[in-house]
Protein backbone atom coordinates (compact mmCIF):
# COMPACT_ATOMS: atom_id res chain seq x y z
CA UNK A 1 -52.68 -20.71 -55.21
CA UNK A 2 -49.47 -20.38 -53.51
CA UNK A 3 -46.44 -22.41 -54.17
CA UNK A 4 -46.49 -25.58 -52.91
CA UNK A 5 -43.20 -25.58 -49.51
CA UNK A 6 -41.09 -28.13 -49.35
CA UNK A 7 -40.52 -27.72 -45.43
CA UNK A 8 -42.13 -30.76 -43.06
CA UNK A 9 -44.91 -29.56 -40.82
CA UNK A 10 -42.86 -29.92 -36.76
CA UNK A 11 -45.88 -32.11 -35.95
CA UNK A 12 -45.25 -34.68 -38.51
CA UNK A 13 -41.55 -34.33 -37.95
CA UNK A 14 -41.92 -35.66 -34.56
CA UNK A 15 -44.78 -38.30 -34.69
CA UNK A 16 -41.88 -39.70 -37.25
CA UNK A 17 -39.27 -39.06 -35.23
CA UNK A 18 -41.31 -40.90 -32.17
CA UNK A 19 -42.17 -43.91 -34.28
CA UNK A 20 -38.66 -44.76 -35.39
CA UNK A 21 -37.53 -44.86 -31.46
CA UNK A 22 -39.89 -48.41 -30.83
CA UNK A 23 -36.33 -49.99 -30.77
CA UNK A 24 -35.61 -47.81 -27.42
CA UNK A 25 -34.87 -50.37 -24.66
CA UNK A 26 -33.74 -47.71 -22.14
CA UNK A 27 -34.23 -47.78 -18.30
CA UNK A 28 -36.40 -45.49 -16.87
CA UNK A 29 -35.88 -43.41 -13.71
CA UNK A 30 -38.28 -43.11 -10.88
CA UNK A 31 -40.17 -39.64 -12.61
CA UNK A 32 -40.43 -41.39 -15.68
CA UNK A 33 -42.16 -44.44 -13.86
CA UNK A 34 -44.40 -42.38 -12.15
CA UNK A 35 -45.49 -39.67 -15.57
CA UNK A 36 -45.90 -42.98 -17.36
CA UNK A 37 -48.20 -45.14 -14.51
CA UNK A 38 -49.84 -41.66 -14.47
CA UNK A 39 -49.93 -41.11 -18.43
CA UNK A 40 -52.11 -44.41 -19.29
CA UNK A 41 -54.15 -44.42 -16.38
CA UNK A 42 -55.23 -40.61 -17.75
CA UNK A 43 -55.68 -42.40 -21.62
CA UNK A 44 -57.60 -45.04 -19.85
CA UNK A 45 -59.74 -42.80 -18.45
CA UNK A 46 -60.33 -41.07 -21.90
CA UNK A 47 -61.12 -44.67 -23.48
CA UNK A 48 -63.89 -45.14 -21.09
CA UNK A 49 -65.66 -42.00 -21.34
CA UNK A 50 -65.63 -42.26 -25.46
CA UNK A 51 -66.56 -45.75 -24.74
CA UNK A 52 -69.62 -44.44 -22.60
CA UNK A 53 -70.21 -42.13 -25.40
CA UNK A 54 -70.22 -44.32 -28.24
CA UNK A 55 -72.88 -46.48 -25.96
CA UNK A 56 -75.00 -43.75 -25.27
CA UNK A 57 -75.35 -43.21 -29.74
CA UNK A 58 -75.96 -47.05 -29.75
CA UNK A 59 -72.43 -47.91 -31.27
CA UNK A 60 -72.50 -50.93 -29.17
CA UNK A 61 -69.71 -52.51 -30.90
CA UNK A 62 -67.25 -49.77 -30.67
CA UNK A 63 -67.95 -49.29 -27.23
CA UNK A 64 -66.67 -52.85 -26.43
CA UNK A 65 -63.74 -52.43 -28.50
CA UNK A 66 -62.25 -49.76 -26.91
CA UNK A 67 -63.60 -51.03 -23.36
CA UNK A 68 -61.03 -53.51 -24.10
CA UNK A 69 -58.54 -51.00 -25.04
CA UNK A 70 -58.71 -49.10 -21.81
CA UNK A 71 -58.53 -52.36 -19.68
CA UNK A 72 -55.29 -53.29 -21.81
CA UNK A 73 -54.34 -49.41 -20.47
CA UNK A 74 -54.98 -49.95 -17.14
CA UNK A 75 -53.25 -53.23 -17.16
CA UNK A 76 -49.96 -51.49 -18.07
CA UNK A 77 -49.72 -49.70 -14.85
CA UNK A 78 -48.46 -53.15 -12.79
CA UNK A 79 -46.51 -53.85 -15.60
CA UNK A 80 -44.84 -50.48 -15.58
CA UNK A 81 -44.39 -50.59 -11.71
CA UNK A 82 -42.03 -53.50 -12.39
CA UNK A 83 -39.44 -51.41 -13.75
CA UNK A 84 -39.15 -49.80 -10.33
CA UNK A 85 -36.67 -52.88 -9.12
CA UNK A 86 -35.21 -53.91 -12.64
CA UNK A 87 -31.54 -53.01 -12.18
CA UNK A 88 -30.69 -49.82 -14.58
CA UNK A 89 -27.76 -51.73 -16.21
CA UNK A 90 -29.59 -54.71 -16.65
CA UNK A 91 -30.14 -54.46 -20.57
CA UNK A 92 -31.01 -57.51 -21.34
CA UNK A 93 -34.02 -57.41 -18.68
CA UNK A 94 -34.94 -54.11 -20.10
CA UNK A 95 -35.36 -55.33 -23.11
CA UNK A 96 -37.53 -58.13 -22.35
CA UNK A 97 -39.74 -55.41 -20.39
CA UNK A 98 -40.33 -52.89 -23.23
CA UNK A 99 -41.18 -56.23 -25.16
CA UNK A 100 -43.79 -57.33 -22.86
CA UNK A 101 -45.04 -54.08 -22.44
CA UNK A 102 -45.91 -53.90 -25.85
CA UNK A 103 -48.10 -57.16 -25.83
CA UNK A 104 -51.65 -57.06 -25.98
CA UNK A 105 -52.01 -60.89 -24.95
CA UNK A 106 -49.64 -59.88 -22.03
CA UNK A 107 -51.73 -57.49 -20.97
CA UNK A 108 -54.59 -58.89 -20.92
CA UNK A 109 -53.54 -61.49 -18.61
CA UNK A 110 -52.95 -59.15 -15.89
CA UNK A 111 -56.64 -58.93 -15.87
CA UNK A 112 -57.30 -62.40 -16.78
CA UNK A 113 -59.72 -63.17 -13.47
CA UNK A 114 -61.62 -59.90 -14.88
CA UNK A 115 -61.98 -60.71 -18.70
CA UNK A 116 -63.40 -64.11 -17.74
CA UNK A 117 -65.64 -62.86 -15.84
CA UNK A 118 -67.85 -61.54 -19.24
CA UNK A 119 -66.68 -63.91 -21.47
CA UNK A 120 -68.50 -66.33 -19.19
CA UNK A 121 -71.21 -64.36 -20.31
CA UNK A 122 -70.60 -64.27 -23.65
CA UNK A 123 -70.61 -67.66 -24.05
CA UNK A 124 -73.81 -68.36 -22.27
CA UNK A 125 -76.38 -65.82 -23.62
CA UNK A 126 -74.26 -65.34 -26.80
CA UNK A 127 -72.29 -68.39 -27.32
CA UNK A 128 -74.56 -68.71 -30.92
CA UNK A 129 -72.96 -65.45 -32.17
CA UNK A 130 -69.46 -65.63 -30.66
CA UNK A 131 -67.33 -69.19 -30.80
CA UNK A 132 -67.34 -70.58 -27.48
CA UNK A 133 -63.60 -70.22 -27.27
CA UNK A 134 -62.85 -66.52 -27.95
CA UNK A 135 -60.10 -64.80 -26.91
CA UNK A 136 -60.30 -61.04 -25.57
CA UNK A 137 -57.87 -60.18 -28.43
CA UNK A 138 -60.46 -62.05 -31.16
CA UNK A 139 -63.30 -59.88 -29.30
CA UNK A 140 -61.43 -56.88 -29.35
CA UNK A 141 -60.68 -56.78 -33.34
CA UNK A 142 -64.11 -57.97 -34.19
CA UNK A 143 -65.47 -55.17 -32.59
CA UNK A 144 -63.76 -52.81 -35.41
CA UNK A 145 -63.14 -55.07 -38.06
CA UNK A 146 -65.69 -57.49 -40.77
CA UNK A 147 -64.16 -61.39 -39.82
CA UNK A 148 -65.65 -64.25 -41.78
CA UNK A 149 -66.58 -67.24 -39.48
CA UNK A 150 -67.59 -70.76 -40.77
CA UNK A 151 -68.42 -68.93 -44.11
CA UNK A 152 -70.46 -66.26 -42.45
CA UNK A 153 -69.43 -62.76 -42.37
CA UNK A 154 -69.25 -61.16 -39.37
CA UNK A 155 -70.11 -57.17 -39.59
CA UNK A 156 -69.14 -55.44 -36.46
CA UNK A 157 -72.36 -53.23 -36.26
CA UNK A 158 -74.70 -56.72 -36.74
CA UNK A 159 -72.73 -58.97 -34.43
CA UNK A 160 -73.03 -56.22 -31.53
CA UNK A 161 -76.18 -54.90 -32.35
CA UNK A 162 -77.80 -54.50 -28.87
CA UNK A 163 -75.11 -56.54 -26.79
CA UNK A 164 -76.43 -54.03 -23.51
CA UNK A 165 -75.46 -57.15 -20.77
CA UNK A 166 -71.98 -57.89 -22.50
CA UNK A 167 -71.79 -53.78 -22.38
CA UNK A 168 -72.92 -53.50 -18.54
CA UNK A 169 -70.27 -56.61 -17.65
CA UNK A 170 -67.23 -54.84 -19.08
CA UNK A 171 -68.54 -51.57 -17.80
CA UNK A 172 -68.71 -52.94 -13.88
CA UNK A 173 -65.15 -54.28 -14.38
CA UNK A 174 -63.66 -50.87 -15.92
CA UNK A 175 -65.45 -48.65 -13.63
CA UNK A 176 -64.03 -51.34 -10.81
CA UNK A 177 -60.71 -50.93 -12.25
CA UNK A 178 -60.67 -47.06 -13.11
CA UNK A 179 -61.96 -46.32 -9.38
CA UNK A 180 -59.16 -48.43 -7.71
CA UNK A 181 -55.96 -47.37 -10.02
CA UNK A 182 -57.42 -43.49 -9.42
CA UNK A 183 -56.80 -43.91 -5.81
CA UNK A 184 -52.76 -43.63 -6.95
CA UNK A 185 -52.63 -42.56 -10.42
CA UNK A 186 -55.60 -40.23 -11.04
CA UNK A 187 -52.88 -37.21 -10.43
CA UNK A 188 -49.02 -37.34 -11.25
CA UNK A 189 -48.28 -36.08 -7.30
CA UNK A 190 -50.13 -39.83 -6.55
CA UNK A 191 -48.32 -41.74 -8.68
CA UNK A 192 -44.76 -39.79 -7.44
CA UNK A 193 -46.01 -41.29 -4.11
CA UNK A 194 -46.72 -44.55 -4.97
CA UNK A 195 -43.27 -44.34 -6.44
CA UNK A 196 -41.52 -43.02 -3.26
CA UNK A 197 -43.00 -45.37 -1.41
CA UNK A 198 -42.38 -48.14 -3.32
CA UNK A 199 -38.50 -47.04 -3.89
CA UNK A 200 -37.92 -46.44 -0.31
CA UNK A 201 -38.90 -49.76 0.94
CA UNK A 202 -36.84 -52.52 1.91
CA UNK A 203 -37.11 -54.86 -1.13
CA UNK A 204 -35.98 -58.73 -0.77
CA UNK A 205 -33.07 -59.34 -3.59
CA UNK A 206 -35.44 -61.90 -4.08
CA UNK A 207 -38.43 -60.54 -5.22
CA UNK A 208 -36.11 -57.90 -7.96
CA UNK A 209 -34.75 -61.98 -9.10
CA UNK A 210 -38.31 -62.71 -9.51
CA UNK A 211 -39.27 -59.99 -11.00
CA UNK A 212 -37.03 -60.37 -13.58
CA UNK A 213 -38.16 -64.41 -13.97
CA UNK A 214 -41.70 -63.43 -14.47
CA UNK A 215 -40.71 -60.52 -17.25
CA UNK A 216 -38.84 -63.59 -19.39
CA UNK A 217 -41.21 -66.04 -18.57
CA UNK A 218 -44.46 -64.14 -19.46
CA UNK A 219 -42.84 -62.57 -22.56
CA UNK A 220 -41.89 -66.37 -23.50
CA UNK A 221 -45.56 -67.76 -22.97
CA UNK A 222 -46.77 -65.02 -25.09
CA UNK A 223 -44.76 -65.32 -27.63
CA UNK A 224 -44.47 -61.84 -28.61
């Protein structure tokens, strides 16, 4: 055997060096915007065909997990638009952006109308195997993780054992979602568009004042 080297392999060099800039409150110019719309609507993408995947082998509960993951993706992109009109040396409002970015429960409410659209369905047909008043987050983790409700545990594998009409719900409203956001982000020369578009407008003073309410006042109610 050879001696053991003492040098760091680059690739774990910079996952570390990535991780220890979550702190990074920066503004982001209009390329950045648009290789970062671009960017998660891509990793959506990839969540929904290893979701379709993981369906196809029967791993019914995986599936739904990261179903939910690639809606929380695609949710990003509105989120991320919003940084289009948020004043560069506005640090404060930066902050409170890469902060709300950052929360699950956040975005998740940007498709609220969606989500409750199968959790209606979930607690009909299902209500006896899911409480009545889960959230997307609590559906999310229980789809990876063993939970322990009302002294019953809860494996993921046996609590989404054949859930095919929770499944085909979440599937309409990703496939819904991944068609429409591909119409401007499915290449980076759409989302630059989008972008141009968006920055060459006339925009109220207004609406960049409310923009900057609603990042504050979401970040607030969630409680990140």
């Amino acid at each position: 055997m050879g001696k053991s080297s003492n040098r760091q392999n680059p690739c774990t060099e910079e996952i570390k060096n990535i991780l220890t800039q979550q702190n990074d409150y920066r503004a982001l110019t209009k390329e950045q915007v648009a290789i970062f719309m671009h960017f998660c609507f891509c990793n959506a993408k990839d969540l929904c065909d290893d979701a379709e995947i993981l369906r196809k082998s029967g791993k019914f509960a995986r599936a739904i997990g990261l179903s939910i993951l690639a809606l929380e993706e695609l949710a990003k992109i509105p989120l991320i638009f919003n940084a289009l009109v948020i004043p560069k040396g506005d640090s404060s409002t930066w902050k409170e952006f890469w902060l709300g970015l950052r929360s699950h429960d956040l975005k998740q409410s940007v498709w609220k109308v969606y989500g409750n659209l199968f959790l209606q369905n979930i607690k009909g047909r299902y209500r006896y195997r899911i409480p009545a008043n889960t959230s997307l987050e609590d559906l999310k983790w229980r789809a990876f993780y063993v939970d322990c409700v009302m002294g019953y545990a809860l494996r993921p594998a046996k609590l989404f054992s054949s859930e095919k009409p929770i499944l085909a719900s979440i599937n309409r409203i990703l496939e819904e979602r991944v068609r429409n956001f591909g119409e401007m982000h499915s290449t980076f020369a759409n989302s630059i568009k989008v972008v141009d578009q968006a920055t060459n407008a006339e925009i109220d003073p207004e609406f960049i004042v409310n923009v900057k309410e609603a990042v504050r006042k979401r970040r607030k109610e969630t409680k990140v």
